[in-house]
PDB file of N, CA and C in Angstrom:
ATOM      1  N   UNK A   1     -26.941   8.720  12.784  1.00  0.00           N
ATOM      2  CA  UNK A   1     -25.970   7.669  12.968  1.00  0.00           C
ATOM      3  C   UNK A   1     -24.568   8.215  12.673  1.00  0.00           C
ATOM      4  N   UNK A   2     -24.010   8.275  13.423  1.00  0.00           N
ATOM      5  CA  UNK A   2     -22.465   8.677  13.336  1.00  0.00           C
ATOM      6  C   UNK A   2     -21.646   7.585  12.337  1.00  0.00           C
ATOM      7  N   UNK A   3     -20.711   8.524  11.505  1.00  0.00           N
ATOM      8  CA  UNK A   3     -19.890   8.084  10.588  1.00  0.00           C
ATOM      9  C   UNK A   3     -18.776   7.237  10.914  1.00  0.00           C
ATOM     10  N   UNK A   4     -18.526   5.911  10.242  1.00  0.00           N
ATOM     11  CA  UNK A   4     -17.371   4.850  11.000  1.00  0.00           C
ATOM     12  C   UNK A   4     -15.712   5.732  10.681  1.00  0.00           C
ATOM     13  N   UNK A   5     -15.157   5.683  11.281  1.00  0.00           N
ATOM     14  CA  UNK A   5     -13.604   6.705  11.164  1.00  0.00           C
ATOM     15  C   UNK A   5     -12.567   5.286  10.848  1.00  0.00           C
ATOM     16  N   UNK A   6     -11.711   5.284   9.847  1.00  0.00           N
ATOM     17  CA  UNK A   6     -10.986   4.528   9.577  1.00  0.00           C
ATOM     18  C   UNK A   6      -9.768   5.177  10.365  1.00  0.00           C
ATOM     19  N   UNK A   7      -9.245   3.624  10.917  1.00  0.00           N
ATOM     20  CA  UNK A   7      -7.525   3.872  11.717  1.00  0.00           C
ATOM     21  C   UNK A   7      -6.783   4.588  11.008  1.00  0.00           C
ATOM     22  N   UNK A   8      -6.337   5.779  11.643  1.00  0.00           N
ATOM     23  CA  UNK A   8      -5.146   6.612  11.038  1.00  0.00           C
ATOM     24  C   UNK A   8      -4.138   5.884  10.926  1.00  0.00           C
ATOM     25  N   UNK A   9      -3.692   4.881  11.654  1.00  0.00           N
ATOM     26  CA  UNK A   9      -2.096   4.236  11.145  1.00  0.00           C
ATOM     27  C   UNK A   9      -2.253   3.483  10.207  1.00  0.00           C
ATOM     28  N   UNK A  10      -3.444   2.951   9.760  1.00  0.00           N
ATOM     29  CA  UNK A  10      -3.515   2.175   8.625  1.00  0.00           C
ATOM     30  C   UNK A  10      -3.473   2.806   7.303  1.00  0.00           C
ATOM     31  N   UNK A  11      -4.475   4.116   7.188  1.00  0.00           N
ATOM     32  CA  UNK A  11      -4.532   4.819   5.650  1.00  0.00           C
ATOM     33  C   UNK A  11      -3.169   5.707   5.445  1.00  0.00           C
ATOM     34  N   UNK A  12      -1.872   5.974   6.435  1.00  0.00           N
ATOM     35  CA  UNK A  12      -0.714   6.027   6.370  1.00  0.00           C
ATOM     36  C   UNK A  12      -0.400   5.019   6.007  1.00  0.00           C
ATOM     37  N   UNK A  13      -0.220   3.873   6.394  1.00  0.00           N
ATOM     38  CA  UNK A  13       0.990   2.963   5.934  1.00  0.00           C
ATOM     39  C   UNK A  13       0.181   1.982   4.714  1.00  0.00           C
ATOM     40  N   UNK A  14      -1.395   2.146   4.234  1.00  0.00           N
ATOM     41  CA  UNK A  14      -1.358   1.099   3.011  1.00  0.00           C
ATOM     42  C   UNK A  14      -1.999   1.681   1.732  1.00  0.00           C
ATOM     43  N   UNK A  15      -1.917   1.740   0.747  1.00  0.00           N
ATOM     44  CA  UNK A  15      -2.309   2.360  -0.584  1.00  0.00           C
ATOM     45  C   UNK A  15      -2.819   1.247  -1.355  1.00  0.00           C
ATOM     46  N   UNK A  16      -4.268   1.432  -2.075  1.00  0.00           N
ATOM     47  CA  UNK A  16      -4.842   0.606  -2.667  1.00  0.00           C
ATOM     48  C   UNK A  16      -4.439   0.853  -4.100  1.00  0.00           C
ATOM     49  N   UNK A  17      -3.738  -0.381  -4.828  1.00  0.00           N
ATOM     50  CA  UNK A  17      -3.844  -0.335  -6.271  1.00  0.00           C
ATOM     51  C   UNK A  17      -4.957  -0.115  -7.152  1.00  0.00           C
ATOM     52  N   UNK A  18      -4.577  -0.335  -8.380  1.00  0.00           N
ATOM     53  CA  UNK A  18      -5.724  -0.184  -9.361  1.00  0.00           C
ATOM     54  C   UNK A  18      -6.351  -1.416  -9.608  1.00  0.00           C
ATOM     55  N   UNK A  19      -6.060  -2.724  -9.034  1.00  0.00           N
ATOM     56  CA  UNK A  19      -7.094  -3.939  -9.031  1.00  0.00           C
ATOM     57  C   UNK A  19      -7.216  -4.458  -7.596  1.00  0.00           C
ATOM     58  N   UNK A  20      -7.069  -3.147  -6.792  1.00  0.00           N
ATOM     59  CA  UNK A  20      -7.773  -3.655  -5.304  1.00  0.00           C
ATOM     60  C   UNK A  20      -7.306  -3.913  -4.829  1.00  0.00           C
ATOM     61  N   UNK A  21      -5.990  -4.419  -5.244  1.00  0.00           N
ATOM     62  CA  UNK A  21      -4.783  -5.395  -3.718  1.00  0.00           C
ATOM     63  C   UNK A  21      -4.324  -3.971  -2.993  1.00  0.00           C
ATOM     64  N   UNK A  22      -3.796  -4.246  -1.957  1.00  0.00           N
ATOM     65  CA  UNK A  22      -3.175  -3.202  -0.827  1.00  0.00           C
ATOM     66  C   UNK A  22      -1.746  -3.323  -1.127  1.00  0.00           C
ATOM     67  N   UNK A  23      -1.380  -2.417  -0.723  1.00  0.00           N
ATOM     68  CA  UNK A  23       0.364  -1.687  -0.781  1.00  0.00           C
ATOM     69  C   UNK A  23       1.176  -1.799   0.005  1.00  0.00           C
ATOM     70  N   UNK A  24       2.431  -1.849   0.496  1.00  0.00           N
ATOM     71  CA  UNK A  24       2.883  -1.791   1.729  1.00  0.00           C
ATOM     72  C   UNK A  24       4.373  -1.585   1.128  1.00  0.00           C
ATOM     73  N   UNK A  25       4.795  -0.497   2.330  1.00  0.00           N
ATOM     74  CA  UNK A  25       6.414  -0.742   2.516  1.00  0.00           C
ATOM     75  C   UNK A  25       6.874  -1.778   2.822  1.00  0.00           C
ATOM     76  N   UNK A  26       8.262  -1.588   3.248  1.00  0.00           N
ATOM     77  CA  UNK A  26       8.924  -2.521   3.990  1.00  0.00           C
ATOM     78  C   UNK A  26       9.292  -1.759   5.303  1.00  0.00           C
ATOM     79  N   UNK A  27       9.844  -2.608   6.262  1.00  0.00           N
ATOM     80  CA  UNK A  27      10.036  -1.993   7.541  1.00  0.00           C
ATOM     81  C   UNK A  27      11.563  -2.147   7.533  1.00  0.00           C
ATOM     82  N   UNK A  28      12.077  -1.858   8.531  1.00  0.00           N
ATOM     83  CA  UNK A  28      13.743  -1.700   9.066  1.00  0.00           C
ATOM     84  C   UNK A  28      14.460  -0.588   8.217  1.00  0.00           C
ATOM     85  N   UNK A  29      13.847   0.514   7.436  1.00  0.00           N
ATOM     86  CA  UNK A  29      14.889   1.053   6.684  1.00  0.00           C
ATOM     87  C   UNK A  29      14.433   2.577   7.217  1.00  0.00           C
ATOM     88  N   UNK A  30      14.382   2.751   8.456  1.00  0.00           N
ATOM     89  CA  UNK A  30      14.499   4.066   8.759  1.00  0.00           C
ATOM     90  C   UNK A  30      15.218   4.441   9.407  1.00  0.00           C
ATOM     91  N   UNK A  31      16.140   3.469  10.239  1.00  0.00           N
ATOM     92  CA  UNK A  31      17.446   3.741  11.284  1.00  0.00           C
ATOM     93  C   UNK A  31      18.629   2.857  11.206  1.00  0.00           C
ATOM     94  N   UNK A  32      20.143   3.442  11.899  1.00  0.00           N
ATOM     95  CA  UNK A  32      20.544   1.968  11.982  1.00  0.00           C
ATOM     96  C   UNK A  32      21.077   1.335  10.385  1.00  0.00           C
ATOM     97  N   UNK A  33      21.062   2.229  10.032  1.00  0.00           N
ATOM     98  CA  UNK A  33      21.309   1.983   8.162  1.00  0.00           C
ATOM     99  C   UNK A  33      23.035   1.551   8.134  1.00  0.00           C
ATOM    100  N   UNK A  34      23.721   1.824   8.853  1.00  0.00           N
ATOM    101  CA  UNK A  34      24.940   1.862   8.872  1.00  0.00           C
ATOM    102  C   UNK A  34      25.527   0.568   8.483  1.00  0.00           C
ATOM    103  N   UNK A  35      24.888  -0.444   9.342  1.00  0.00           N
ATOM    104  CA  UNK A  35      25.074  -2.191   9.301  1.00  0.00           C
ATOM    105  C   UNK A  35      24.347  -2.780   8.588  1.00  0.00           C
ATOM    106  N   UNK A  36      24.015  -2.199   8.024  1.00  0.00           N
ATOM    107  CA  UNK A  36      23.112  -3.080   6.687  1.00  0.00           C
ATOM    108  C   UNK A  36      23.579  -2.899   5.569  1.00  0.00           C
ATOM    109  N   UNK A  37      23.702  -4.110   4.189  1.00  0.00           N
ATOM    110  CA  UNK A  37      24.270  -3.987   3.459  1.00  0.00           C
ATOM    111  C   UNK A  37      23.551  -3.512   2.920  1.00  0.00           C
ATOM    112  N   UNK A  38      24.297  -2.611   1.614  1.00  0.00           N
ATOM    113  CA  UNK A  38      23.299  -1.896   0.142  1.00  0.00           C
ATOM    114  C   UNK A  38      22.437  -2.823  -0.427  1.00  0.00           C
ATOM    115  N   UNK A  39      22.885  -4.159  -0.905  1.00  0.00           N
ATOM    116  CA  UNK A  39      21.455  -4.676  -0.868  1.00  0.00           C
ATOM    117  C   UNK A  39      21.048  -5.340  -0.256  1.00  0.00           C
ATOM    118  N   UNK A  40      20.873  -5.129   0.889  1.00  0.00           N
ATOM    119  CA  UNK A  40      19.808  -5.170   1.447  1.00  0.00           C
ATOM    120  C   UNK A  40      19.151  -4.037   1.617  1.00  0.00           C
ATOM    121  N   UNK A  41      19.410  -2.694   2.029  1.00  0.00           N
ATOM    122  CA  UNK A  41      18.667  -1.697   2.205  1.00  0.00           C
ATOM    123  C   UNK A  41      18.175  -1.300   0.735  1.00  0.00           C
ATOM    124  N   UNK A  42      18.371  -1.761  -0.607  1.00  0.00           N
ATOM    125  CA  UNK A  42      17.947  -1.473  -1.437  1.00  0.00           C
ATOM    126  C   UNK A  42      16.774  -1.920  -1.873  1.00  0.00           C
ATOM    127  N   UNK A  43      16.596  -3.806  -1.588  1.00  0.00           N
ATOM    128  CA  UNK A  43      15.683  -4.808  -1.606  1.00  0.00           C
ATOM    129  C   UNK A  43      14.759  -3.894  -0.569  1.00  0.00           C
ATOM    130  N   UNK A  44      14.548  -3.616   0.711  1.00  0.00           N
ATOM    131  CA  UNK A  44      13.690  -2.830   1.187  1.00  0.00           C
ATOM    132  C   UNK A  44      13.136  -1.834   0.590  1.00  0.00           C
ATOM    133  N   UNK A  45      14.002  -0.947  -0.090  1.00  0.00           N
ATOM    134  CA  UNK A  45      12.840   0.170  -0.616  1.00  0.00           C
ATOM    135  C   UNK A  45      12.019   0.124  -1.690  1.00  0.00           C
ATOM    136  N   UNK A  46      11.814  -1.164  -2.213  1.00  0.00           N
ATOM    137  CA  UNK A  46      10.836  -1.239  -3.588  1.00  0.00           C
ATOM    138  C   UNK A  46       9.247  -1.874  -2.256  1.00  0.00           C
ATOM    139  N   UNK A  47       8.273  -1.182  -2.383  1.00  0.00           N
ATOM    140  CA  UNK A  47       7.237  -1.223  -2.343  1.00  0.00           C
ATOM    141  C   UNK A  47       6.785  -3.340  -2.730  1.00  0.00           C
ATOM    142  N   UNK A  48       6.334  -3.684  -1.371  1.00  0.00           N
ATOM    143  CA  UNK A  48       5.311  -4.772  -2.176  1.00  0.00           C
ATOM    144  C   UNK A  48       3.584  -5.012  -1.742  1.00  0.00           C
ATOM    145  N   UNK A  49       3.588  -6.221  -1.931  1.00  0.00           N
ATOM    146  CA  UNK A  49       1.932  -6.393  -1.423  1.00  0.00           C
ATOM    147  C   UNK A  49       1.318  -6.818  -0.252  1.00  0.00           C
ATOM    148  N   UNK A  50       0.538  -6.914   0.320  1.00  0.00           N
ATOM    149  CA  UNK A  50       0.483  -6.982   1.794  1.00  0.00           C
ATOM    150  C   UNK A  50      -0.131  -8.870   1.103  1.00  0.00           C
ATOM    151  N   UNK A  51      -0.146  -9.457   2.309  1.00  0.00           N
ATOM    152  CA  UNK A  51       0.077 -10.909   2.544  1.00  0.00           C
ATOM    153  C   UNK A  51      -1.525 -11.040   2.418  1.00  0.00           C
ATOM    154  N   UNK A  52      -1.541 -12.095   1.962  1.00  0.00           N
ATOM    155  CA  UNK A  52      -3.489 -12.957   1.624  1.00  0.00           C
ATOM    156  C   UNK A  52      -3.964 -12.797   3.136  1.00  0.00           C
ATOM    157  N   UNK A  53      -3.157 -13.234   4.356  1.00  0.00           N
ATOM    158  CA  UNK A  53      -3.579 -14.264   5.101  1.00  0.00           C
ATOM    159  C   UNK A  53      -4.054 -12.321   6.409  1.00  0.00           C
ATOM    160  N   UNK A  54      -3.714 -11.114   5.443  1.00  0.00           N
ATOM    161  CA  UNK A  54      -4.000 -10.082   6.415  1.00  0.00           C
ATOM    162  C   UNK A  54      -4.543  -9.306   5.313  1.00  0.00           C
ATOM    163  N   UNK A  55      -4.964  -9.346   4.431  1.00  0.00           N
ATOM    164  CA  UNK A  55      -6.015  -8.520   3.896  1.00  0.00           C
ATOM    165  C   UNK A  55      -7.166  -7.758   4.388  1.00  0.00           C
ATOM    166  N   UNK A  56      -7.827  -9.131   4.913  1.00  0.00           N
ATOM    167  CA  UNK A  56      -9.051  -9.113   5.917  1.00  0.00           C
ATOM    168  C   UNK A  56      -8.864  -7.686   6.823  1.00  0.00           C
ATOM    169  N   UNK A  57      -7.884  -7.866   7.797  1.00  0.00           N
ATOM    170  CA  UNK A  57      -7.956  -6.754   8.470  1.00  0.00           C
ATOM    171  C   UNK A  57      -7.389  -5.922   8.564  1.00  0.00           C
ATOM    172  N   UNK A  58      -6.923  -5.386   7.580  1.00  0.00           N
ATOM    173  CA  UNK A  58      -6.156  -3.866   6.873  1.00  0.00           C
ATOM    174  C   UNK A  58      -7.984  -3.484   6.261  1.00  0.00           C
ATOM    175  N   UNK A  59      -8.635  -4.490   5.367  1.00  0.00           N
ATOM    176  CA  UNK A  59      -9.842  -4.034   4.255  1.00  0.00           C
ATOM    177  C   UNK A  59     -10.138  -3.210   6.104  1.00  0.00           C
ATOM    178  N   UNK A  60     -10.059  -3.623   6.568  1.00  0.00           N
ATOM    179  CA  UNK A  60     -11.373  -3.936   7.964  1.00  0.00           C
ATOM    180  C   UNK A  60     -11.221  -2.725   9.108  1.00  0.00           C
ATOM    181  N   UNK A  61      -9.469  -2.058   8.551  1.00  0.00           N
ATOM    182  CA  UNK A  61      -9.442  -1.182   9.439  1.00  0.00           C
ATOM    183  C   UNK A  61      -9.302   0.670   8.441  1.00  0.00           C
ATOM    184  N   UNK A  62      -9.647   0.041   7.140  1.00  0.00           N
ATOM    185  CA  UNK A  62      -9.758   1.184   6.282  1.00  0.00           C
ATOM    186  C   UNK A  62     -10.917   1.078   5.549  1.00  0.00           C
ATOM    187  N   UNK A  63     -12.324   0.311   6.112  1.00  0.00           N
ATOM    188  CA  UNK A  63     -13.387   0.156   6.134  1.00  0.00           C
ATOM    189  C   UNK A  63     -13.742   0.280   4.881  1.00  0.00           C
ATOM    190  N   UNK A  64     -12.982  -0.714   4.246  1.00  0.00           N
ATOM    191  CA  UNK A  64     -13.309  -0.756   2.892  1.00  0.00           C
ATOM    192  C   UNK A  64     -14.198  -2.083   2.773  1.00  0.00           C
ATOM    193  N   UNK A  65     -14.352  -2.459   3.834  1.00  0.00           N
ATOM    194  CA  UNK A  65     -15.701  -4.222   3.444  1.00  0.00           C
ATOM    195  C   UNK A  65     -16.678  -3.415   4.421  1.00  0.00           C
TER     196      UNK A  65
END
C-alpha cells in the first residue's frame, strides 16, 4: 500500500504548536511594502493561529487526522 504524501504548500506555510493548534503567517508583507504603514507591516509580522472554522482541512492536508 503506498504511503499518503502530505501537500507541500501546506507543511511550508503551517507549524504545529506544542498543544496542537496550527501556525500561520500573515499574508501581504512580501511586496509593495512602500504604501503600507509601519504599523501595519509590523502587526503582520507576529505569527498567529489559523481559524476554528479551517482546521479541518490544513489537519487534512498535512494528514495529521
Amino acid at each position: 500500500m503506498p504511503k499518503q504524501k502530505t501537500k507541500s504548500s501546506a507543511k511550508k506555510r503551517f507549524k504545529l504548536t506544542g498543544s496542537g493548534k496550527i501556525k500561520r503567517k500573515h499574508a501581504f508583507k512580501s511586496h509593495i511594502l512602500t504604501k503600507k504603514s509601519k504599523k501595519r507591516k509590523l502587526a503582520l509580522t507576529h505569527s498567529t493561529l489559523v481559524h476554528d472554522h479551517d482546521v479541518n482541512s490544513i489537519k487534512e492536508q498535512l494528514r495529521l487526522k
